[in-house]
C-alpha atoms as a PDB file:
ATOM      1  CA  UNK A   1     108.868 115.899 114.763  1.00  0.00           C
ATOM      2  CA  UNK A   2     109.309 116.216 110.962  1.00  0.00           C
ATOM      3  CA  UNK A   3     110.732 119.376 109.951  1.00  0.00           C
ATOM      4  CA  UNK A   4     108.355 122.091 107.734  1.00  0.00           C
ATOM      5  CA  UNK A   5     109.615 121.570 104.673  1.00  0.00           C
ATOM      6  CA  UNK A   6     108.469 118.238 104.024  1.00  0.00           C
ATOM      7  CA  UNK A   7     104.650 119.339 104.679  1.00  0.00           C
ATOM      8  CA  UNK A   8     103.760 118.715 101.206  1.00  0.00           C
ATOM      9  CA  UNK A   9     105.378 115.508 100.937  1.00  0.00           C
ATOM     10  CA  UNK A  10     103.407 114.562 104.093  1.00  0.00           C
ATOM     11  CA  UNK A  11     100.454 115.867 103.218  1.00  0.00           C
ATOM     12  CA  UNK A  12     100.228 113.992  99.834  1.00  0.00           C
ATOM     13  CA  UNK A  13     101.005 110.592 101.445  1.00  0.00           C
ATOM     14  CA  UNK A  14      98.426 111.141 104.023  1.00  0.00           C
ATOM     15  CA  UNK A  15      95.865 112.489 101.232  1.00  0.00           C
ATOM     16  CA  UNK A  16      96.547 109.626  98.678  1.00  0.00           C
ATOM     17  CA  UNK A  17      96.259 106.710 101.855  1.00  0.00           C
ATOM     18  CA  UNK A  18      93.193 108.112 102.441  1.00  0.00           C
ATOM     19  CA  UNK A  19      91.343 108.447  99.357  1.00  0.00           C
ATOM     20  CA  UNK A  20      93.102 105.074  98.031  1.00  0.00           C
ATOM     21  CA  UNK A  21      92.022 103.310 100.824  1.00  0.00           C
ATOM     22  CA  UNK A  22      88.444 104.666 100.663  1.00  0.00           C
ATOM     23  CA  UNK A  23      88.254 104.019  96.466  1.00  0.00           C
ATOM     24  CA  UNK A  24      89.761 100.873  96.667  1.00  0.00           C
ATOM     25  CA  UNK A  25      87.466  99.759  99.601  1.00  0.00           C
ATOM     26  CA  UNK A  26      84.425 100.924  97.827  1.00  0.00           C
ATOM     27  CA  UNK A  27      85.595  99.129  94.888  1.00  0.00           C
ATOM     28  CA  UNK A  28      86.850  95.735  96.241  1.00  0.00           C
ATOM     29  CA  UNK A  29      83.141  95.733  98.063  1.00  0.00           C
ATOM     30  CA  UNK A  30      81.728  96.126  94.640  1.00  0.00           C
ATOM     31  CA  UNK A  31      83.722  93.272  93.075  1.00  0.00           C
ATOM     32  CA  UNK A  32      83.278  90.766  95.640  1.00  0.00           C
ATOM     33  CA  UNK A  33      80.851  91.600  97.869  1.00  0.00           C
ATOM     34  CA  UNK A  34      80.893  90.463 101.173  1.00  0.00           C
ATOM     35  CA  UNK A  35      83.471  87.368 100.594  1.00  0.00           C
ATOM     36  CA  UNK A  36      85.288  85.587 103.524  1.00  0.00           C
ATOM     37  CA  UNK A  37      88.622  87.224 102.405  1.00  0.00           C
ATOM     38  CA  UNK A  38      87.282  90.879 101.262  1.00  0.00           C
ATOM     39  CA  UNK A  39      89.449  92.268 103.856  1.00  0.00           C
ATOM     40  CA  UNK A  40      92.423  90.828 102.546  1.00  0.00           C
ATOM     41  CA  UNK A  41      91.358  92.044  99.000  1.00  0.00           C
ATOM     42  CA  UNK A  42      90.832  95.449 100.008  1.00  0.00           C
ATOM     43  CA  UNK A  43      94.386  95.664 101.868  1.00  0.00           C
ATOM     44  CA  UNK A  44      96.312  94.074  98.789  1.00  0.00           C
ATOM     45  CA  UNK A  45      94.574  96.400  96.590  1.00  0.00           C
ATOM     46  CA  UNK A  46      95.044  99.352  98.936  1.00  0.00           C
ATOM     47  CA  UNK A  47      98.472  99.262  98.789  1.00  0.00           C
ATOM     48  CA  UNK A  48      99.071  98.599  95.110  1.00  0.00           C
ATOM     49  CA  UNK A  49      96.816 101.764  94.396  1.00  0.00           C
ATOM     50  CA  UNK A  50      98.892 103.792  97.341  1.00  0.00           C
ATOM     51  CA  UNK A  51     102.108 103.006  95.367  1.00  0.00           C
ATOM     52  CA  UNK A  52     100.712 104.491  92.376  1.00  0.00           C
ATOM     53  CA  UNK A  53      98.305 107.465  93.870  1.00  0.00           C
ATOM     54  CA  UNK A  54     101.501 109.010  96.393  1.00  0.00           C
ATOM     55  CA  UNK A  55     103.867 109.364  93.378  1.00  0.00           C
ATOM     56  CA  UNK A  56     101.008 110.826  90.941  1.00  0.00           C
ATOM     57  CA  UNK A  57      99.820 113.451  93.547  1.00  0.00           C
ATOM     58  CA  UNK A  58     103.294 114.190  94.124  1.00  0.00           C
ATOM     59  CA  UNK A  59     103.489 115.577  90.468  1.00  0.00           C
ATOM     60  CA  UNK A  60     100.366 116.595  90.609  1.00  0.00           C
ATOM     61  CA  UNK A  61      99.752 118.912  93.605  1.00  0.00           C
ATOM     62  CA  UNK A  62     101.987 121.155  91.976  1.00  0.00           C
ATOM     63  CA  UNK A  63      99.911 121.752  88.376  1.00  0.00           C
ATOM     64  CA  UNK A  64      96.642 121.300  89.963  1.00  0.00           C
ATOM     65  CA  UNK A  65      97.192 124.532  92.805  1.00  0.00           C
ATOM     66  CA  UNK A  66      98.576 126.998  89.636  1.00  0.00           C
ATOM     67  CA  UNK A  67      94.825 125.386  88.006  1.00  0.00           C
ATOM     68  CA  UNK A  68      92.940 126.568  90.853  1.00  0.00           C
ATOM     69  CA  UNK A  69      94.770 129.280  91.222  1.00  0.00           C
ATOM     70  CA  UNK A  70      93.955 130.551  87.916  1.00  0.00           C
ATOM     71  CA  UNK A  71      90.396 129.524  87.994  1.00  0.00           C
ATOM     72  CA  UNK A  72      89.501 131.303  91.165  1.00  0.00           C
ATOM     73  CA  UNK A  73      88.738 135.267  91.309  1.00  0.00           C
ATOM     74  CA  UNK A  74      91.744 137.828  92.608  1.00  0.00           C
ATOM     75  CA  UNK A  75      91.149 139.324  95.739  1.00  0.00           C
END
């Protein structure tokens, strides 16, 4: 079991893998089409976008939840 603490950090790599894989799926598709190799496509440029998103929401969570925060009404 991973300990609390690193919740966040496992909550953005889970996050980013999921909405790079669906964006880069959606995207490949619309490149190629339905092409012998799409799969392979999609998985290459799955993981180069992953690399990039898991870093960025890392830095990003953080500005984006004082945002909201501010943007939402106080209780």
């Amino acid at each position: 079991m991973i300990p609390r603490k690193y919740a966040p950090i496992l909550f953005g790599l889970i996050l980013s893998g999921v909405m790079c894989l669906l964006i880069s799926g959606i995207s490949t598709f619309r490149a190629v089409g339905l092409a012998p190799n799409v799969l392979g496509l999609w998985a290459g440029s799955w993981l180069t976008a992953w690399c990039f998103a898991f870093p960025a929401v890392l830095v990003v969570a953080p500005f984006a939840r004082k945002t909201a925060e501010r943007l939402v009404a106080k209780e």
